[in-house]
Protein backbone atom coordinates (compact mmCIF):
# COMPACT_ATOMS: atom_id res chain seq x y z
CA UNK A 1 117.30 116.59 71.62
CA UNK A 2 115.50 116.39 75.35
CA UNK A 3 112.30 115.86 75.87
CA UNK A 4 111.20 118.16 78.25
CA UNK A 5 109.91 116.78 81.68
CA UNK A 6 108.58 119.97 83.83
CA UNK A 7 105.21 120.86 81.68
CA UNK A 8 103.28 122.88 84.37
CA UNK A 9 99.41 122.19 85.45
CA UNK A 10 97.24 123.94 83.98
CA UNK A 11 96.26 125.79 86.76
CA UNK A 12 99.59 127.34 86.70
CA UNK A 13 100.37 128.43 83.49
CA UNK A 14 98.99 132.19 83.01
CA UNK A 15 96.17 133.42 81.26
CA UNK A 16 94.89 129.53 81.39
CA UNK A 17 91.57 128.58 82.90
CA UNK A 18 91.82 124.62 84.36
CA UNK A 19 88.97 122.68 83.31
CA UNK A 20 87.05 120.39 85.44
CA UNK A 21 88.75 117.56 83.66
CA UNK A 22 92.34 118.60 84.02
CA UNK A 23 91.86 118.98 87.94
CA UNK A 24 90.22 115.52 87.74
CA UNK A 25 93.42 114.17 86.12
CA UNK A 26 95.57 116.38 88.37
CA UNK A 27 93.63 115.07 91.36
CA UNK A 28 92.55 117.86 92.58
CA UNK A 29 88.56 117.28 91.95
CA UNK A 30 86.40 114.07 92.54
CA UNK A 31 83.26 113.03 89.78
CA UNK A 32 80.65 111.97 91.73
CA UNK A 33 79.19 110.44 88.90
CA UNK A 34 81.71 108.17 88.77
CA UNK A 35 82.85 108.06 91.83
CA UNK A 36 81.14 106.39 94.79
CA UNK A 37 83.06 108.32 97.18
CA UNK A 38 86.55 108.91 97.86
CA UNK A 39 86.88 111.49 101.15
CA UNK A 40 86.64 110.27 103.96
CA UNK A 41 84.45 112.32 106.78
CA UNK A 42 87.68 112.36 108.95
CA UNK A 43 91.65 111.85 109.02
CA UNK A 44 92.72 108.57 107.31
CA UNK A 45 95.54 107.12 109.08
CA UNK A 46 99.14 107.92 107.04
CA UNK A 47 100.03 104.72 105.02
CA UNK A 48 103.54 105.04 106.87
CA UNK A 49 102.25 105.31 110.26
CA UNK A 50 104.12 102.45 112.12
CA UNK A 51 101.44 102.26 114.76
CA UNK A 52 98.79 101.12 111.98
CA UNK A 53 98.96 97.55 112.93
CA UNK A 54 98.89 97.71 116.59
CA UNK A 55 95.95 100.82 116.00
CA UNK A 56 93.80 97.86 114.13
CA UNK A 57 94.26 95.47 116.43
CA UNK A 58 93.80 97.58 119.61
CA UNK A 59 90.07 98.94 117.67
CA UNK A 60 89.06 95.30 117.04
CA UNK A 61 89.60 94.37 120.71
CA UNK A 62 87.69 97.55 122.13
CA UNK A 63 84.64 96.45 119.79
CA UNK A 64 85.00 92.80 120.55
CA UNK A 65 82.32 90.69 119.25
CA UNK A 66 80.22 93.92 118.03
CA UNK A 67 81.99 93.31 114.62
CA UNK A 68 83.02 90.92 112.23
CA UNK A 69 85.41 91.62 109.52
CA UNK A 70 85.20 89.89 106.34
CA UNK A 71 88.24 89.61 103.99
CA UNK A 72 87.85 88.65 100.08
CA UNK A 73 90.76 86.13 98.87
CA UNK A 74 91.66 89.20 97.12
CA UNK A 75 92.29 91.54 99.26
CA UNK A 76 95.78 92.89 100.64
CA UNK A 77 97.76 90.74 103.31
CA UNK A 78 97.63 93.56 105.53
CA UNK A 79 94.15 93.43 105.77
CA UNK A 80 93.07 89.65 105.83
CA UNK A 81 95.33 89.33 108.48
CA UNK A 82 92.49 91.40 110.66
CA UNK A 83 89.61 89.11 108.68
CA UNK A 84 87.28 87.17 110.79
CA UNK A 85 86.48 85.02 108.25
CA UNK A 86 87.73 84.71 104.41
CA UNK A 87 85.92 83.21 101.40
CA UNK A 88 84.62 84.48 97.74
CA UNK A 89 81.74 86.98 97.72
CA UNK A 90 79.02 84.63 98.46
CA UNK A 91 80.62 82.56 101.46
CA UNK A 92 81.31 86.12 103.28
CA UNK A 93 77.63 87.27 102.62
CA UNK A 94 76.48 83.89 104.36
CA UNK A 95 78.72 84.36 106.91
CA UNK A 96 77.54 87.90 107.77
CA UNK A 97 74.03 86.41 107.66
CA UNK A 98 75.08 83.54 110.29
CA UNK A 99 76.15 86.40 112.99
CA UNK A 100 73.17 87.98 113.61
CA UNK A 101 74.86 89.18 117.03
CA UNK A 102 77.44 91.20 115.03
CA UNK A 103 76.54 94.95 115.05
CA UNK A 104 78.79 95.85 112.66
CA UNK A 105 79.78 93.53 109.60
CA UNK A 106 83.04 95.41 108.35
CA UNK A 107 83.41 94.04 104.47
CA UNK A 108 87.05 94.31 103.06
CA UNK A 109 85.73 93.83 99.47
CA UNK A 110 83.86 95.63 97.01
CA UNK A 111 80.07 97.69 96.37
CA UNK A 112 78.45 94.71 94.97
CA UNK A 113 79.29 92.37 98.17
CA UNK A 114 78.70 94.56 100.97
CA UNK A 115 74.85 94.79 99.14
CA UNK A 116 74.59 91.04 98.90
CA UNK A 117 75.89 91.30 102.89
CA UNK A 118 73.03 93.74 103.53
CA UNK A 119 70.35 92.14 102.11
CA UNK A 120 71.30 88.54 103.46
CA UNK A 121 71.90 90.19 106.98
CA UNK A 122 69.28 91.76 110.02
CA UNK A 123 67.63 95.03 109.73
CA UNK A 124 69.71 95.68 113.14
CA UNK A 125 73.04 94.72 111.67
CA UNK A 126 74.71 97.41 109.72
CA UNK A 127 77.52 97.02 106.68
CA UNK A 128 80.21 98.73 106.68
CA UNK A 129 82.86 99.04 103.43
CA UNK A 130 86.15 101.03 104.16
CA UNK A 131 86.64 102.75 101.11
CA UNK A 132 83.09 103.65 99.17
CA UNK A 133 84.93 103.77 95.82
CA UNK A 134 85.77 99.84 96.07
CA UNK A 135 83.96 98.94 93.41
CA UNK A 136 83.87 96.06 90.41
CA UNK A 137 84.30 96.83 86.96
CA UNK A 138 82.63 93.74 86.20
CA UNK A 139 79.40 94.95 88.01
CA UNK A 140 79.80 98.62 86.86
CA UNK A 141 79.00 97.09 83.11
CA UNK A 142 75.52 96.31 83.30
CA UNK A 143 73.21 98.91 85.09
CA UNK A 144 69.98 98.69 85.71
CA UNK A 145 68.49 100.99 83.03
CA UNK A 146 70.63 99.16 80.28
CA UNK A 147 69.11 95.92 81.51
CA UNK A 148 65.88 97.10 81.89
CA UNK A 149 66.07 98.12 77.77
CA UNK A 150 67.75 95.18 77.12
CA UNK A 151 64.23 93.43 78.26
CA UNK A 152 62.65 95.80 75.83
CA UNK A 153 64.95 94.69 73.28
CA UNK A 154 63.89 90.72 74.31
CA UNK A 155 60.38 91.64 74.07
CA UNK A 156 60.30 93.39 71.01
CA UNK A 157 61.78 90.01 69.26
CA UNK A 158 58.92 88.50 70.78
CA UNK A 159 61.18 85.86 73.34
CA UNK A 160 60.75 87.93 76.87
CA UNK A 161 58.48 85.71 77.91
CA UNK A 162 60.58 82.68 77.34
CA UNK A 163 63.55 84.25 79.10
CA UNK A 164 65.13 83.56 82.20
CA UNK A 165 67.73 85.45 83.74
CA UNK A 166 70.93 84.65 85.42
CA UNK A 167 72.79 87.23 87.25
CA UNK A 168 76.54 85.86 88.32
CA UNK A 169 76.95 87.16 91.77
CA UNK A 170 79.38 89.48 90.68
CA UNK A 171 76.46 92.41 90.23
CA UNK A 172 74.63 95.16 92.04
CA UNK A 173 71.77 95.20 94.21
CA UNK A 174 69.67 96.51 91.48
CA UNK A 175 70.98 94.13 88.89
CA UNK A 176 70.08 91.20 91.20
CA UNK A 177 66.72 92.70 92.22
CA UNK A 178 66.15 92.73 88.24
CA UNK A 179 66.83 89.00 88.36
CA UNK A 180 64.35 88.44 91.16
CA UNK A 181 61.66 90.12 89.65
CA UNK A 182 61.85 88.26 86.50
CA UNK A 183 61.75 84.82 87.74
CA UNK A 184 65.10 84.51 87.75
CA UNK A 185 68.62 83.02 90.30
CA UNK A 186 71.81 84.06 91.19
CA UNK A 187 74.66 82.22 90.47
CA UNK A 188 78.24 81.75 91.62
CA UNK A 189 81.46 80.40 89.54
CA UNK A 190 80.90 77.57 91.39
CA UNK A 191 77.60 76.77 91.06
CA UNK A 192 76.91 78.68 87.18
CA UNK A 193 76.15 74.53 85.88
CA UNK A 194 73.28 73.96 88.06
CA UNK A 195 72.06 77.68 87.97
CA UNK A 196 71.71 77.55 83.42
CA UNK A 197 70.28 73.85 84.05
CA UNK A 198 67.61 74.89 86.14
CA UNK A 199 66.84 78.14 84.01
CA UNK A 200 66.41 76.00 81.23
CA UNK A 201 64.09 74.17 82.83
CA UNK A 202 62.15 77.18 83.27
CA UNK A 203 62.14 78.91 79.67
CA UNK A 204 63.95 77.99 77.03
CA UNK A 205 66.58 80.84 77.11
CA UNK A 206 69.16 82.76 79.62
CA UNK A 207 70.24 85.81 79.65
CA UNK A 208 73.43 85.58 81.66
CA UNK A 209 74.30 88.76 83.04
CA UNK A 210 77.29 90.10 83.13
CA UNK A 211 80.20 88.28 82.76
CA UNK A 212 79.87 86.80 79.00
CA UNK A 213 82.73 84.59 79.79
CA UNK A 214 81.59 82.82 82.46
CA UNK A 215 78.42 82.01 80.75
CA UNK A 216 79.59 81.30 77.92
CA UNK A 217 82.53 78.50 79.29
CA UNK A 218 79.94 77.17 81.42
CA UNK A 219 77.20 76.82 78.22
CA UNK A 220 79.63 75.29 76.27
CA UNK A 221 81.80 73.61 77.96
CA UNK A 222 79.56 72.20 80.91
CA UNK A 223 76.71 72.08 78.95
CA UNK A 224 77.38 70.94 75.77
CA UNK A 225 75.73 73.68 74.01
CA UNK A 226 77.82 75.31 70.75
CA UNK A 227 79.29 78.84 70.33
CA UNK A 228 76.87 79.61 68.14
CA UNK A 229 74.02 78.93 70.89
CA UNK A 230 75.45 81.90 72.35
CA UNK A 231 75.19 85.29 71.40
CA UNK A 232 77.06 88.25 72.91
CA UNK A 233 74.26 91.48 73.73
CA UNK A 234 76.13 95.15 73.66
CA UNK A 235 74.28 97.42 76.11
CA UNK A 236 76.38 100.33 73.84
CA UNK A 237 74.73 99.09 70.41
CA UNK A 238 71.31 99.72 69.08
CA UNK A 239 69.09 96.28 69.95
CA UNK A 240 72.24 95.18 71.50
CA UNK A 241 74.34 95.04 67.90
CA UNK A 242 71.24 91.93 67.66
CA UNK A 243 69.04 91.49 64.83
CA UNK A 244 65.55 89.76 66.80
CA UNK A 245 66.04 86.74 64.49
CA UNK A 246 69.58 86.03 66.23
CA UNK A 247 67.54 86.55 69.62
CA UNK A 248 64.77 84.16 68.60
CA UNK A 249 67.47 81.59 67.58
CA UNK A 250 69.98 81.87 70.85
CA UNK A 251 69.74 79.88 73.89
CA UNK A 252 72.29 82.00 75.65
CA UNK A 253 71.99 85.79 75.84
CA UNK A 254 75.15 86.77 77.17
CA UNK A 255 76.24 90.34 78.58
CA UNK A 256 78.94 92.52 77.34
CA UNK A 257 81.36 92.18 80.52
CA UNK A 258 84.33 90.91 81.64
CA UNK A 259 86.41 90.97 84.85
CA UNK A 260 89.04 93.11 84.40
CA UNK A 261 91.73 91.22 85.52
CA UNK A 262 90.82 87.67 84.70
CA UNK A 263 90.09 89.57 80.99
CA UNK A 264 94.07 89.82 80.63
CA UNK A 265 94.86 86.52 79.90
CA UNK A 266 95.50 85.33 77.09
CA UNK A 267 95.99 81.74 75.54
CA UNK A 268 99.75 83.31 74.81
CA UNK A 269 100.22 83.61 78.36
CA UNK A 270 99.23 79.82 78.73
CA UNK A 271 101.27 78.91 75.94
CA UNK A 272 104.60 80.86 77.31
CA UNK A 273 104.26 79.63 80.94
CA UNK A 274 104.46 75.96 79.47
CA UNK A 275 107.49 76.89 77.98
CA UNK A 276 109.19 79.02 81.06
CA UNK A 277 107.88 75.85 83.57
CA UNK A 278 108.52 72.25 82.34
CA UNK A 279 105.49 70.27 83.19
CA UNK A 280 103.47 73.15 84.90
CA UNK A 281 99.50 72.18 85.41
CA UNK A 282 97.59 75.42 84.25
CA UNK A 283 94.53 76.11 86.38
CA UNK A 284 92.29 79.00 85.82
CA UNK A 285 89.27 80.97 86.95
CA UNK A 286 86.12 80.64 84.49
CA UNK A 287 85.76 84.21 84.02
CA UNK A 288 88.58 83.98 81.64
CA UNK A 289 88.18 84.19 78.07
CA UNK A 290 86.98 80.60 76.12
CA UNK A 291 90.18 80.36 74.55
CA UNK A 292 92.37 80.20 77.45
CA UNK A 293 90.08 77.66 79.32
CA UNK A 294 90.73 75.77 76.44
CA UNK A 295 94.47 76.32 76.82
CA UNK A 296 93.88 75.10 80.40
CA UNK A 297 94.37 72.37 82.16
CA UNK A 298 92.19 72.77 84.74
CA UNK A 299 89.18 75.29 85.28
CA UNK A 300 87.48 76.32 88.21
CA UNK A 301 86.01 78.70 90.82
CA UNK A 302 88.62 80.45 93.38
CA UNK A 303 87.80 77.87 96.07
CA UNK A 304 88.17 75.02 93.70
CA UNK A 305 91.51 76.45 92.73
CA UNK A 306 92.46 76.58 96.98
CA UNK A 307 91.36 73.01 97.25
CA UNK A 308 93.06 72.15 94.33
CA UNK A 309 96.64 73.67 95.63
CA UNK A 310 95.38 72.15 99.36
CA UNK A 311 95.65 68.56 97.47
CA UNK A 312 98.65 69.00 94.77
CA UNK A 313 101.55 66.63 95.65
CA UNK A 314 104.56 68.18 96.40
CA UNK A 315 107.12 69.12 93.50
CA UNK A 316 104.23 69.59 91.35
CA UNK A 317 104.15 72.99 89.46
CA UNK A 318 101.54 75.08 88.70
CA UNK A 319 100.42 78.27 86.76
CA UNK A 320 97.61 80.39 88.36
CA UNK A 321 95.26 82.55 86.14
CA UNK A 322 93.45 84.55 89.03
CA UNK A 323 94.07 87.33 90.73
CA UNK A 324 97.69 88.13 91.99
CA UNK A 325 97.17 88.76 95.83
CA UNK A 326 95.52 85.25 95.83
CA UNK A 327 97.97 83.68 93.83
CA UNK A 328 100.74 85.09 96.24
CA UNK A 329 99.39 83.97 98.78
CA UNK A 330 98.57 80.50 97.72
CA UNK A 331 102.43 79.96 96.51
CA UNK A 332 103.52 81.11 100.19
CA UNK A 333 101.14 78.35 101.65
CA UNK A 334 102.96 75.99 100.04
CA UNK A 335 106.17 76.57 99.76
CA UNK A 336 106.75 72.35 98.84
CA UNK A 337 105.37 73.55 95.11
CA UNK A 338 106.10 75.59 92.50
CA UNK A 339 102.96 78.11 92.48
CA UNK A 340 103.51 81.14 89.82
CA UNK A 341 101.44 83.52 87.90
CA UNK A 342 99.72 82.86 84.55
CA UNK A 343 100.58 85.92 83.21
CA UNK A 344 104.26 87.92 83.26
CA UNK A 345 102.54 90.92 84.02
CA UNK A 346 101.69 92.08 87.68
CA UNK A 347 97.66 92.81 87.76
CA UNK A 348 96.11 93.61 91.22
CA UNK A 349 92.57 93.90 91.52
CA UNK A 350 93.07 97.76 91.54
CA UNK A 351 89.24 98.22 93.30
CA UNK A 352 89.72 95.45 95.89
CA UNK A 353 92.78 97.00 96.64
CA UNK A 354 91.51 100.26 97.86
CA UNK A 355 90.63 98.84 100.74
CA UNK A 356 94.18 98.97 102.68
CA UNK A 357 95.22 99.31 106.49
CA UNK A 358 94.37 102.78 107.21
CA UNK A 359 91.03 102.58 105.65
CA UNK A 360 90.53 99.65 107.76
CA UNK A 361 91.84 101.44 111.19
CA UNK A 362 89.88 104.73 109.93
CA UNK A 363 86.83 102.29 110.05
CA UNK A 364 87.35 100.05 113.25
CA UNK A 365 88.08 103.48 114.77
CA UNK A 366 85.47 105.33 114.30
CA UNK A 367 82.86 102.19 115.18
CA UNK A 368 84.92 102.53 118.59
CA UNK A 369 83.95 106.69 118.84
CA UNK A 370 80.67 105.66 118.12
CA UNK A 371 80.50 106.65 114.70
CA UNK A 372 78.80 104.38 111.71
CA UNK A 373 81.27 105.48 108.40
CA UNK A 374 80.49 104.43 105.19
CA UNK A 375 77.59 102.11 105.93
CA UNK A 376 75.70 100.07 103.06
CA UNK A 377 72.16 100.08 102.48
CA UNK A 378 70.13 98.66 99.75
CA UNK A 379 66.55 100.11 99.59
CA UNK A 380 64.10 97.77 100.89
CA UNK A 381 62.41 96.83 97.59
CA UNK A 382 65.56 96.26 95.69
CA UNK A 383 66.37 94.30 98.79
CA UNK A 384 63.06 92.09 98.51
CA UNK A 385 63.06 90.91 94.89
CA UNK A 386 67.49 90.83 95.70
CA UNK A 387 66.55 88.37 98.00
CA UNK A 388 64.26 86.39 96.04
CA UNK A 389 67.17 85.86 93.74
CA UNK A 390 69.59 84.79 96.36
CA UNK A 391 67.47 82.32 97.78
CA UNK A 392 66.28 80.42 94.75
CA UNK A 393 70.22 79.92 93.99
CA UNK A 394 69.86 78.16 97.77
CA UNK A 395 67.18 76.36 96.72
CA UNK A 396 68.67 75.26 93.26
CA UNK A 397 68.93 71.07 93.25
């Protein structure tokens, strides 16, 4: 028996009325509500269009030093190779902010960076992100209503007041202006220690928002505090799936989200890349899950694993849980080690990679016709209490 392979749309079948979902799995209908945007006002180049390249580089030169392209270490090769400058989210925000000449800061991210490059940047200077639906699933699991009741939740148990929050830089505008209007500092994987020593210095709980992972490897493992210090909030549960006694007796209130990709791995996939390369060194990001940074051999953020590579000796071996562009790119830089990917399983940062080479040339393009596409705002009070945030993670000791 065959199974049959030509099943026809719905939209083609007689006597049957599509829905609004089957077009939406069809593609033939966008959801703005979970869509940022996908259309662009105009033609997007044709991914095949040999000229792509030489269409980039000729819109770059026409704009000269009127822009400044930022590339993410995970975005496409295609891409960083027209990058001014490339770093993790919070290096490329302070970046933007150090060319206040730059009309145009082009961001070849996602949402949540091109905000933090707003609000660090000059009410003259205008962000730019190619593709509007380059988001973070990360970022997209804490909004700002579910925070805002979360608060409720903290103040109900009677320990708001004794709360600090820390919001991983890996969040929205709102998210972080939350954070600033609470008292509270942004944090990166790099700097996550200092950020939960200072908070605790200023109350006597976090709420780490909204990678639980990284909060939690950084409480327990850099801080010495215990698993059961920590408990996990659920902004899909009643009170968080929290009785208030559990939230009067936790030092760490961590978020229900994960990175999607460093969320794969497993402490399987550390365990079967020992046995597939003899004497490999495993070195992973801290938004992976607690068991597999104890798996590790090394843990650390995505410029600590560059540096890292940057000083390996040659012939050593090594075992990358991050994301794949970076980790392709890292083994071609050194082509004297043995540079592979944790897991057996390809995994692209699917958002990041909607920013590709004819979004790009559709962007630098239209700057040169005099037209601003796709330009990032954050509104100005967000931006205020944003800021706040931003700069008491500059000011941490």
């Amino acid at each position: 028996m065959t199974a049959r392979t030509d099943v026809a749309s719905p939209e083609l079948m007689p006597g049957v009325t599509p829905t609004p979902l089957a077009l939406l799995l069809l593609g033939r209908q966008s959801d703005p509500a979970s869509e940022r945007g996908v259309d662009c006002p105009g033609d997007l180049p044709a991914a095949s269009d040999p000229t792509l390249v030489a269409r980039a580089r000729a819109a770059k030169a026409a704009l000269g030093e009127r822009v400044f392209v930022l590339g993410h270490h995970y975005q496409r090769d295609e891409v960083i190779e027209f990058a001014d400058v490339t770093g993790d989210s919070f290096k490329l925000a302070q970046q933007a902010a150090a060319r206040p000449d730059a009309e145009f800061i082009v961001f070849a991210g996602v949402h949540f960076m091109a905000e933090s490059a707003d609000i660090l940047t000059g009410p003259d200077q205008k962000v730019l992100l190619p593709d509007l639906a380059a988001g973070c699933s990360m970022a997209d699991m804490a909004t700002f209503e579910q925070v805002e009741q979360c608060w409720d939740d903290l103040a109900a148990a009677g320990v708001a007041d004794t709360v600090v929050p820390v919001s991983y830089m890996n969040s929205s505008a709102a998210i972080k202006g939350f954070t600033g209007r609470h008292g509270g500092t942004i944090c990166t994987s790099s700097n996550a220690k200092r950020a939960l020593e200072w908070a605790l210095t200023q109350g006597t709980k976090v709420l780490f928002l909204p990678d639980q992972h990284l909060g939690r490897n950084t409480a327990v493992l850099e801080l010495g505090l215990s698993l059961d210090d920590c408990v996990l909030y659920d902004p899909h549960k009643p009170g968080g799936g929290l009785t208030a006694q559990q939230l009067q007796d936790a030092t760490m209130v961590l978020w229900k989200g994960h990175c999607s990709v460093h969320g794969r791995f497993t402490a399987q996939s550390v365990a079967d890349v020992r046995e597939r390369v003899p004497g490999v060194t495993v070195l992973v990001h801290p938004e992976v899950k607690h068991e597999v940074v104890l798996a590790a051999d090394l843990v650390g953020s995505t410029e600590y694993i560059i540096r890292a590579l940057d000083a390996a000796p040659a012939g050593s071996s090594w075992a990358i849980g991050t994301e794949l562009n970076l980790v392709r790119r890292l083994a071609k830089a050194h082509p004297d080690k043995t540079v592979v990917f944790l897991d057996k399983t390809v995994c692209f940062c699917s958002t990041m990679n909607r920013i590709d080479l004819p979004h790009l040339v559709w962007t630098l393009e239209s700057l040169v016709e005099g037209r601003v596409v796709n330009q990032i705002s954050v509104e100005p009070e967000t931006a205020r209490y944003a800021k706040q945030a931003l700069d008491q993670m500059l000011a941490l000791p």
